[in-house]
C-alpha atoms as a PDB file:
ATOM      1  CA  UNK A   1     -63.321  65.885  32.385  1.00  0.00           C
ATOM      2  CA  UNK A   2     -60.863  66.342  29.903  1.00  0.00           C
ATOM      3  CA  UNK A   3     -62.546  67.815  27.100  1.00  0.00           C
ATOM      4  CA  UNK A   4     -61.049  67.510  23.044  1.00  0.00           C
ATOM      5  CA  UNK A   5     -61.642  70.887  20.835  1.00  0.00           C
ATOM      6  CA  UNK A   6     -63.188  69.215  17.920  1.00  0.00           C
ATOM      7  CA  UNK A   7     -63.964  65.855  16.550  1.00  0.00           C
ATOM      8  CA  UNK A   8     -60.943  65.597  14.564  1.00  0.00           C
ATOM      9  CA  UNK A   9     -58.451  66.480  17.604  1.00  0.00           C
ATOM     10  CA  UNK A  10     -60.743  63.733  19.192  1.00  0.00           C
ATOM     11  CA  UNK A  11     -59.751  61.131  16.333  1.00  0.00           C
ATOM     12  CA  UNK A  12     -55.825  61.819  17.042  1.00  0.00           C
ATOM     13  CA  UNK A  13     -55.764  61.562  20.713  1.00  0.00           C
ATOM     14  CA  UNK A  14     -58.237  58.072  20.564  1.00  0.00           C
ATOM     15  CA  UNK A  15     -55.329  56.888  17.974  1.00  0.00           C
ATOM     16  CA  UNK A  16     -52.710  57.729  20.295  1.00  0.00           C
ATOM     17  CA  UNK A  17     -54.372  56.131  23.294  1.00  0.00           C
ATOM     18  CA  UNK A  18     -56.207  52.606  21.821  1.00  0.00           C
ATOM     19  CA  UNK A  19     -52.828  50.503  22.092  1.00  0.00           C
ATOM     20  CA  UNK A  20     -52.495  51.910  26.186  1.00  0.00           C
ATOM     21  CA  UNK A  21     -56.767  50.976  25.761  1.00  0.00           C
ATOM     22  CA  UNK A  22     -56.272  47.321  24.958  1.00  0.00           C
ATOM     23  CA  UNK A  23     -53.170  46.884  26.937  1.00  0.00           C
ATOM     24  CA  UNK A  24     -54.949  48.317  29.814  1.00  0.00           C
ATOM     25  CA  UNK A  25     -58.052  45.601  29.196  1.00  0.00           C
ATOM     26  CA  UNK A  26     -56.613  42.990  28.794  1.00  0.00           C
ATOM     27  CA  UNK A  27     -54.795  43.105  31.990  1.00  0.00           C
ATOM     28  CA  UNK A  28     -57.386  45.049  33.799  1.00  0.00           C
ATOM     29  CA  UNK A  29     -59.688  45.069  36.650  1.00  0.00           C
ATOM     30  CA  UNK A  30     -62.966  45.011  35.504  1.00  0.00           C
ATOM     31  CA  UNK A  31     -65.045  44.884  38.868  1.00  0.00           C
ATOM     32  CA  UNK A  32     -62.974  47.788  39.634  1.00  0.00           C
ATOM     33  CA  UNK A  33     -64.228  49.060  36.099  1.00  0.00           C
ATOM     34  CA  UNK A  34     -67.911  48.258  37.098  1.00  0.00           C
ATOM     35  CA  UNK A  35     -68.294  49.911  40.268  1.00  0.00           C
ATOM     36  CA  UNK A  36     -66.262  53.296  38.934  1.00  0.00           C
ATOM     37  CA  UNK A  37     -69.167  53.460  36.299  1.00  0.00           C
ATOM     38  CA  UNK A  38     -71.793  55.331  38.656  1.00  0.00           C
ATOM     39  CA  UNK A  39     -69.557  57.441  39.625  1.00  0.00           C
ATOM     40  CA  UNK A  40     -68.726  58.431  36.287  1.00  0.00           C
ATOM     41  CA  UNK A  41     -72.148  58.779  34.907  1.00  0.00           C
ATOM     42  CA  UNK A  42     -72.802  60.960  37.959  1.00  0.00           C
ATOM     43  CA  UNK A  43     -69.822  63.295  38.449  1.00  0.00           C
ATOM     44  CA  UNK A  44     -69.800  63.975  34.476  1.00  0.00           C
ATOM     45  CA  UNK A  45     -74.159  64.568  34.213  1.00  0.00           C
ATOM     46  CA  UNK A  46     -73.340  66.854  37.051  1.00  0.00           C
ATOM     47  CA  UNK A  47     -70.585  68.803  35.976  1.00  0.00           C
ATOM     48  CA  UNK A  48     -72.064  69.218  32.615  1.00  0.00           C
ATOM     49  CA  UNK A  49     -75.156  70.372  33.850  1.00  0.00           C
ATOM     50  CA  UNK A  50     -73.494  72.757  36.027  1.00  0.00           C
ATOM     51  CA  UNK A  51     -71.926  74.364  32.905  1.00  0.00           C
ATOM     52  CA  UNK A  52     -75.107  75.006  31.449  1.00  0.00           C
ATOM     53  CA  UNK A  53     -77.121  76.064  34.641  1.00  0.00           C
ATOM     54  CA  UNK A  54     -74.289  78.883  35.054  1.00  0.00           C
ATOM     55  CA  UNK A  55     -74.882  80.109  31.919  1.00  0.00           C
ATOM     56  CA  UNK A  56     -78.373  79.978  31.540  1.00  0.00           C
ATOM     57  CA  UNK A  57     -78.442  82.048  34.801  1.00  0.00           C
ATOM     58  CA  UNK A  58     -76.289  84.676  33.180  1.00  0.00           C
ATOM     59  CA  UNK A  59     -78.455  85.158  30.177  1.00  0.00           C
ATOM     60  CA  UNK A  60     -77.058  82.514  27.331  1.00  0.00           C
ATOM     61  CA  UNK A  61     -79.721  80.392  26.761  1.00  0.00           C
ATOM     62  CA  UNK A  62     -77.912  78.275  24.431  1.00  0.00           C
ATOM     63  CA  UNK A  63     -77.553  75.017  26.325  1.00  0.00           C
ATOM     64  CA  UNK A  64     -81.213  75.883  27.353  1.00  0.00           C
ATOM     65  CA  UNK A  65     -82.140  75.280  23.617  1.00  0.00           C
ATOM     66  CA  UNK A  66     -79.491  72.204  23.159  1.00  0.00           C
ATOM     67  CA  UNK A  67     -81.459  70.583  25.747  1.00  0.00           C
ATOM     68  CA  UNK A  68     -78.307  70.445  28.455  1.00  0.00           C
ATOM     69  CA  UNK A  69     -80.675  71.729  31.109  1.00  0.00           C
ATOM     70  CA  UNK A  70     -81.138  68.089  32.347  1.00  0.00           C
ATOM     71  CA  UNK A  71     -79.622  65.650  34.749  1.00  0.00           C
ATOM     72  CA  UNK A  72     -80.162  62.849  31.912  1.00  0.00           C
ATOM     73  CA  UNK A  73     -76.925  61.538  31.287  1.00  0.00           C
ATOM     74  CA  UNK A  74     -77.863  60.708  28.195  1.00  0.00           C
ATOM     75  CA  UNK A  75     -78.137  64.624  27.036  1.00  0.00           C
ATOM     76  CA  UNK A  76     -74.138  64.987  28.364  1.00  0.00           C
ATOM     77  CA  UNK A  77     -72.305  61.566  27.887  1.00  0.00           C
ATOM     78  CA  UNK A  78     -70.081  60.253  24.855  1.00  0.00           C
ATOM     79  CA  UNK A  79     -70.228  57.012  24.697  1.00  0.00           C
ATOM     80  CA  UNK A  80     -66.830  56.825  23.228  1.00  0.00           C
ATOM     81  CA  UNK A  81     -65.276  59.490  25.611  1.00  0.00           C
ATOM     82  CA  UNK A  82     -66.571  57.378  29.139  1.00  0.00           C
ATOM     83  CA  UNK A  83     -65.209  54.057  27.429  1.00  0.00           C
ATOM     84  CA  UNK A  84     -61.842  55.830  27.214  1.00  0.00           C
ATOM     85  CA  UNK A  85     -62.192  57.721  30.856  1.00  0.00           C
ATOM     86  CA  UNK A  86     -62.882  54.293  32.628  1.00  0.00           C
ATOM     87  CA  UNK A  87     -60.080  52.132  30.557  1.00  0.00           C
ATOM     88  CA  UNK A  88     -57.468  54.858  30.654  1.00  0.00           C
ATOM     89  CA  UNK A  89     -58.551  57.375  33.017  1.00  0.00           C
ATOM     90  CA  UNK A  90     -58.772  60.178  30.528  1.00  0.00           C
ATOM     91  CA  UNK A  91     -61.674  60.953  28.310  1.00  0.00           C
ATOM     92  CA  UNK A  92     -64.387  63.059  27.606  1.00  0.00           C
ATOM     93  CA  UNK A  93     -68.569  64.362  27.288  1.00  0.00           C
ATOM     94  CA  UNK A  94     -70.418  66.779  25.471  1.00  0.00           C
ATOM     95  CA  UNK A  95     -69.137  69.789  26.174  1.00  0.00           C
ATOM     96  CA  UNK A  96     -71.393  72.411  26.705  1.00  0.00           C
ATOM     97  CA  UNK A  97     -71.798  75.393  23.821  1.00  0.00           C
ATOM     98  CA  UNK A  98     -71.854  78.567  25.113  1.00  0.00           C
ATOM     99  CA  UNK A  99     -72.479  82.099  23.362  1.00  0.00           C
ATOM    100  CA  UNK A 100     -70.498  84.457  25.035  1.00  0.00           C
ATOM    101  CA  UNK A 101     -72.083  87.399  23.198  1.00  0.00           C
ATOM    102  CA  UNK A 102     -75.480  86.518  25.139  1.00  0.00           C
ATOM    103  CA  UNK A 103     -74.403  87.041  28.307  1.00  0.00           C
ATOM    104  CA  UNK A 104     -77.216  90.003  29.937  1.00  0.00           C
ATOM    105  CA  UNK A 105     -75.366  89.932  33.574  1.00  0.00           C
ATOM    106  CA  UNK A 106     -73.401  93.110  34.520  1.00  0.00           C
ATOM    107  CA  UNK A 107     -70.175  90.818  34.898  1.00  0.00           C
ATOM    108  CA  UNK A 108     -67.492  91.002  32.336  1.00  0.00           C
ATOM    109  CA  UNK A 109     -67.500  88.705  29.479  1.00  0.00           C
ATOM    110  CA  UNK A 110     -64.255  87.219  31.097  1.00  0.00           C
ATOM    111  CA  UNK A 111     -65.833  86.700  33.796  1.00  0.00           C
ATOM    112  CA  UNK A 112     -69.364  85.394  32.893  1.00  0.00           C
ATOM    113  CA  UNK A 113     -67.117  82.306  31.312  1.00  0.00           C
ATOM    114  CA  UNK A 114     -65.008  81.934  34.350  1.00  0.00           C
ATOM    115  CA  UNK A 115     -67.820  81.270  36.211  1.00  0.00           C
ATOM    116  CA  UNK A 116     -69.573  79.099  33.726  1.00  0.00           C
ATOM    117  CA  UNK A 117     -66.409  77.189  33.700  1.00  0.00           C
ATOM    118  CA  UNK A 118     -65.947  77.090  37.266  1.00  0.00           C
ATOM    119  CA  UNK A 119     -69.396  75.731  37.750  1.00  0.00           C
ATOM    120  CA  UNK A 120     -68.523  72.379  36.549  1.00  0.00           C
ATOM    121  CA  UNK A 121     -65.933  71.352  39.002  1.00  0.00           C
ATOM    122  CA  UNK A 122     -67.330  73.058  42.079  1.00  0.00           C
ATOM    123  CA  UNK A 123     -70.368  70.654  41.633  1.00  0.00           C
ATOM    124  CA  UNK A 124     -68.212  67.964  41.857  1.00  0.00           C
ATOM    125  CA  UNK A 125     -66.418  68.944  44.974  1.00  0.00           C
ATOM    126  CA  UNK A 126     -70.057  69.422  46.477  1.00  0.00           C
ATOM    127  CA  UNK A 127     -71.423  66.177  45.138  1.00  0.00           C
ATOM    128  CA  UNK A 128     -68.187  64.505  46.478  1.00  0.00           C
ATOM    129  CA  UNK A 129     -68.731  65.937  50.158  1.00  0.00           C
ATOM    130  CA  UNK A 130     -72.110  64.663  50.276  1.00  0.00           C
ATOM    131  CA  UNK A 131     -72.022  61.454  49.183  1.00  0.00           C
ATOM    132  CA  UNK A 132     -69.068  61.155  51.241  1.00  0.00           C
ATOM    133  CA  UNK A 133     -71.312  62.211  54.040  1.00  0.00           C
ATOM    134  CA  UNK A 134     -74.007  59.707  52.739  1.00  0.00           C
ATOM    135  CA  UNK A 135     -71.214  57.101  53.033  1.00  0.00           C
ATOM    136  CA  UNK A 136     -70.602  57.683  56.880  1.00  0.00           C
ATOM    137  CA  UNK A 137     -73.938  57.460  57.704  1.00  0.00           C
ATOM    138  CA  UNK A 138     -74.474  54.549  56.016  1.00  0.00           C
ATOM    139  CA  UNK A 139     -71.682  52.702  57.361  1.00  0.00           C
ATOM    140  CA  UNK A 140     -72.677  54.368  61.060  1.00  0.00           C
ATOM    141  CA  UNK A 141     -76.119  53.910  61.129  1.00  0.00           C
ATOM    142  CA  UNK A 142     -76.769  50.714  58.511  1.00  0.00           C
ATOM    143  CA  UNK A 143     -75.892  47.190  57.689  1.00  0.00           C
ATOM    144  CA  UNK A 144     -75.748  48.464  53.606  1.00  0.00           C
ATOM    145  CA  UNK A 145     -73.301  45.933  52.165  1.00  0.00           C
ATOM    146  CA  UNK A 146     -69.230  46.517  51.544  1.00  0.00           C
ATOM    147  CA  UNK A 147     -70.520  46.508  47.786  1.00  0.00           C
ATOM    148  CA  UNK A 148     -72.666  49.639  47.921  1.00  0.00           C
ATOM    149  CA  UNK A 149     -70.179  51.573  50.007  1.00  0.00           C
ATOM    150  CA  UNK A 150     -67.304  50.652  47.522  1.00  0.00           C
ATOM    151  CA  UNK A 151     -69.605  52.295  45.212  1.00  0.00           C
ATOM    152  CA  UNK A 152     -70.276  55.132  47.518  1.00  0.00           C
ATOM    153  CA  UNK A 153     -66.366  55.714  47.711  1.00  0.00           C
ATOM    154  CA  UNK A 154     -65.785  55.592  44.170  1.00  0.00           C
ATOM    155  CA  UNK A 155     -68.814  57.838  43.584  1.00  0.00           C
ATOM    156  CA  UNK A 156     -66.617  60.293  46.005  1.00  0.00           C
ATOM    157  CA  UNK A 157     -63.115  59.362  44.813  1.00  0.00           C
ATOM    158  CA  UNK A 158     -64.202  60.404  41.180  1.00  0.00           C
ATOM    159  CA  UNK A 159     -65.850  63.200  41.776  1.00  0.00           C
ATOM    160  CA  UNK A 160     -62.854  65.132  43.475  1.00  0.00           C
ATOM    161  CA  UNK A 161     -60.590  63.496  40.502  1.00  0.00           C
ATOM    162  CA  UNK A 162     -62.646  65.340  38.213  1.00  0.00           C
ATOM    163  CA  UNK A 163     -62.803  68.410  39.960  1.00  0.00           C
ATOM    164  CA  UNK A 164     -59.178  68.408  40.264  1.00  0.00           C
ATOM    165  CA  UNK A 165     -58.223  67.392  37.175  1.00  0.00           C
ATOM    166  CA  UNK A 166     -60.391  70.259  35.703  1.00  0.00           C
ATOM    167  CA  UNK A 167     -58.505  72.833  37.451  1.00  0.00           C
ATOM    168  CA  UNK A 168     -55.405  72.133  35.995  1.00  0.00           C
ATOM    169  CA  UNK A 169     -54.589  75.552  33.977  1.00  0.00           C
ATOM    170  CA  UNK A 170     -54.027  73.956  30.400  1.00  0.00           C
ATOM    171  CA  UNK A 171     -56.508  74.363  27.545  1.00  0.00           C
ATOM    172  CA  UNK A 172     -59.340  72.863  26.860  1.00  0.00           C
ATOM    173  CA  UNK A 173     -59.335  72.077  30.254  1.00  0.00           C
ATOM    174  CA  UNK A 174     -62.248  73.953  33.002  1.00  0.00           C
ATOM    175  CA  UNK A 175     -59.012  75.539  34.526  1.00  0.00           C
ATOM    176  CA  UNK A 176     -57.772  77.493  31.793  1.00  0.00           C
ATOM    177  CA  UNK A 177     -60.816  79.904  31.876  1.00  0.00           C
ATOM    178  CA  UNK A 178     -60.949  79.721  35.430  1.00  0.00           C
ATOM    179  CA  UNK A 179     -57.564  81.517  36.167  1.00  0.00           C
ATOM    180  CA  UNK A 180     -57.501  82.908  32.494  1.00  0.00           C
ATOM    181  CA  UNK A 181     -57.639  86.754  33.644  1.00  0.00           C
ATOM    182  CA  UNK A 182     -55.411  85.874  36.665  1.00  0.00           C
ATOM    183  CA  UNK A 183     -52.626  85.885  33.827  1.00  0.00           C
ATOM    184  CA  UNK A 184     -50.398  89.680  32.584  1.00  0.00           C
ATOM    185  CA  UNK A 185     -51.804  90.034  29.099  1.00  0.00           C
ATOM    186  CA  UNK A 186     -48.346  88.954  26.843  1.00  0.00           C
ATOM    187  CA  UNK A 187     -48.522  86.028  28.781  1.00  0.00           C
ATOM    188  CA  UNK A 188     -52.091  85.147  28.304  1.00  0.00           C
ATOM    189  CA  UNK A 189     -51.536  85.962  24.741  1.00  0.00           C
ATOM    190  CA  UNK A 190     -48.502  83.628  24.278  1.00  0.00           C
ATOM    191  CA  UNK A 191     -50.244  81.063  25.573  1.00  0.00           C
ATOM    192  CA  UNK A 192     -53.195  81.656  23.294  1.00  0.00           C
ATOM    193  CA  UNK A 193     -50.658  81.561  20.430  1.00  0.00           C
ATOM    194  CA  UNK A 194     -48.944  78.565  21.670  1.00  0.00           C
ATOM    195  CA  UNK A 195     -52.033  76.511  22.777  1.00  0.00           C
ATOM    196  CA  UNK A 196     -51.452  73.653  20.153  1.00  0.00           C
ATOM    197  CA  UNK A 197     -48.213  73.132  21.633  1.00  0.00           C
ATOM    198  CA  UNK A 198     -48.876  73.257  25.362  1.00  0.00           C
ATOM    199  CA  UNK A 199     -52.386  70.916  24.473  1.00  0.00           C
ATOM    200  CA  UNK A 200     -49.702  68.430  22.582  1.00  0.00           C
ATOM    201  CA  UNK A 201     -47.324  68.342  25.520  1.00  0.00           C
ATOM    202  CA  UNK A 202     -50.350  68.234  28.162  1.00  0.00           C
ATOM    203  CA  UNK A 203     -51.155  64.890  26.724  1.00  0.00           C
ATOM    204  CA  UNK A 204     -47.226  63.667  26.563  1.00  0.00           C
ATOM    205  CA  UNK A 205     -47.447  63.928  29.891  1.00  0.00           C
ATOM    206  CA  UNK A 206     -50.592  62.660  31.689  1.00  0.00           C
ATOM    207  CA  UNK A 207     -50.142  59.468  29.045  1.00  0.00           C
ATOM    208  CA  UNK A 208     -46.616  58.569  30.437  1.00  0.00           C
ATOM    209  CA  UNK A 209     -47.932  59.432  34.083  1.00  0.00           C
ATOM    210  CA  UNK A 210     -45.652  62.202  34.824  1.00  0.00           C
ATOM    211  CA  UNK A 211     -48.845  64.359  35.500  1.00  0.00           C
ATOM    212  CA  UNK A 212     -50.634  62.403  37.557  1.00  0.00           C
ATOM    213  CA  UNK A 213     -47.742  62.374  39.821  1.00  0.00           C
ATOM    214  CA  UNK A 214     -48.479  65.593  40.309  1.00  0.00           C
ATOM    215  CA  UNK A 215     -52.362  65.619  40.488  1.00  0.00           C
ATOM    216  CA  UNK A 216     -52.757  62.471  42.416  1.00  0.00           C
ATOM    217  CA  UNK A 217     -51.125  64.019  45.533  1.00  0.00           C
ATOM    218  CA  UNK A 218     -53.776  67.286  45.639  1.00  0.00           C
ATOM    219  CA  UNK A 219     -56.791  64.482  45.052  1.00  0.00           C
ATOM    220  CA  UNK A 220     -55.769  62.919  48.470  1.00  0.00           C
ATOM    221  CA  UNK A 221     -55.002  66.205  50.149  1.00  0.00           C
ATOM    222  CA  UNK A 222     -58.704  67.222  48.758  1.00  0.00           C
ATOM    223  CA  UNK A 223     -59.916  63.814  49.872  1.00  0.00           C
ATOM    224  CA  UNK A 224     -58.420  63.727  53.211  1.00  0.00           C
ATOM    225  CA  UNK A 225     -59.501  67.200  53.848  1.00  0.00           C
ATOM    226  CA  UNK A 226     -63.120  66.092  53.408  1.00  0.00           C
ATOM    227  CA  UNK A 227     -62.835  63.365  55.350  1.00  0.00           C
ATOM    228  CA  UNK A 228     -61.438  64.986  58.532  1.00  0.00           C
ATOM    229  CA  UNK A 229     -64.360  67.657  58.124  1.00  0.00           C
ATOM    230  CA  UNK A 230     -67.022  65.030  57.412  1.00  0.00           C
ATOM    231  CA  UNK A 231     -65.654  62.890  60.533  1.00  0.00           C
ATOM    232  CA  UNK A 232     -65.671  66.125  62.179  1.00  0.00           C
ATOM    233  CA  UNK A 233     -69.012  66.724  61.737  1.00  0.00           C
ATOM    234  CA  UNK A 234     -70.484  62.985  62.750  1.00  0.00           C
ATOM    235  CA  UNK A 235     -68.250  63.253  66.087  1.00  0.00           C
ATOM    236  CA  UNK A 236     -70.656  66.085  67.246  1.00  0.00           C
ATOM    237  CA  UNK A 237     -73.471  63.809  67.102  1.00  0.00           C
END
């Protein structure tokens, strides 16, 4: 999920996306729309709920007291934020506060929030995998309708989007903690200084599509790997 640093940043970008938001609906599918929406609802209650498992277990019981322990998507979703992710395929939740300082595990601080971060978009690949799993046994072993396995496949297709897209290494995005330490120090520190800039052209480029170019290649490389496992695994049965 693509995740704004404040309100106010939040009020800029949802300017500079609602004329691509009503262009998109009025020429939009909306049964396409409708049976994304589980899959939505699911992959982002997941992934937030991930991010605040992770750091419960490593001693920050913030999200613990925010009430983000829970699979109610009602404790992770912005309404605003999923409007924008199904209409324009970028969006975003609740993020989940953290208090680095809390942290009681004998990890580094660095890497107590790589973790956390990491949390989020390894649930996703999981979910992905198993209801892609679900979905070959139901299509094996059932007569469940084309409708519900549509849903099925979107429930998979967005869940690997997300985890993908949270990789990427840009701030605010999952990624950018992830690989964070990975980095030589003046590096990581230029692109501290310059993260206004990179953030700015981040969004330049997934709006015009130039990034998704990029990131819609590793989704079916991710997808197709899962399926060849998946079929893999029926095939022995």
């Amino acid at each position: 999920m693509f995740y704004f640093g404040n309100y106010d940043r939040k009020k800029i970008i949802t300017v500079l996306l609602v004329i691509m938001l009503i262009s998109l609906m009025m020429s939009g599918d909306f049964k396409v729309v409708l049976l994304t929406l589980p899959g939505v609802i699911i992959a982002m209650t997941f992934h937030e709920f991930a991010h605040a498992w992770m750091a419960d277990r490593l001693g920050d019981t913030t999200p613990r007291a925010q009430g983000r322990l829970t699979l109610n998507p009602a404790s992770h979703i912005d309404p605003i934020g999923i409007f924008f992710l199904l209409f324009v395929n970028i969006g975003w939740g609740r993020p989940v506060e953290i208090n680095p300082s809390n942290f009681n595990s004998n990890k580094s601080m660095d890497t107590c929030e790589a973790l956390v971060s990491l949390a989020g978009p390894l649930i996703n690949f999981i979910l992905a995998f198993i209801f892609m799993i679900i979905t070959y046994a139901l299509s094996l072993y059932t007569n469940i309708s084309t409708l519900w396995l549509l849903i099925f496949q979107y429930i998979v297709i967005v869940n690997i989007g997300l985890g993908v897209f949270n990789l990427i290494p840009i701030y605010p995005l999952d990624g950018s903690k992830i690989f964070r330490n990975m980095l030589p120090y003046n590096f990581r520190n230029w692109i501290d200084n310059k993260s206004e800039i990179i953030y700015f052209i981040f969004m330049v480029l997934w709006i015009s599509g130039l990034l998704s170019k990029i990131v819609s290649p590793v989704i079916g490389t991710v997808f197709d790997g899962m399926n060849f496992a998946v079929a893999k695994i029926f095939s022995l049965f």
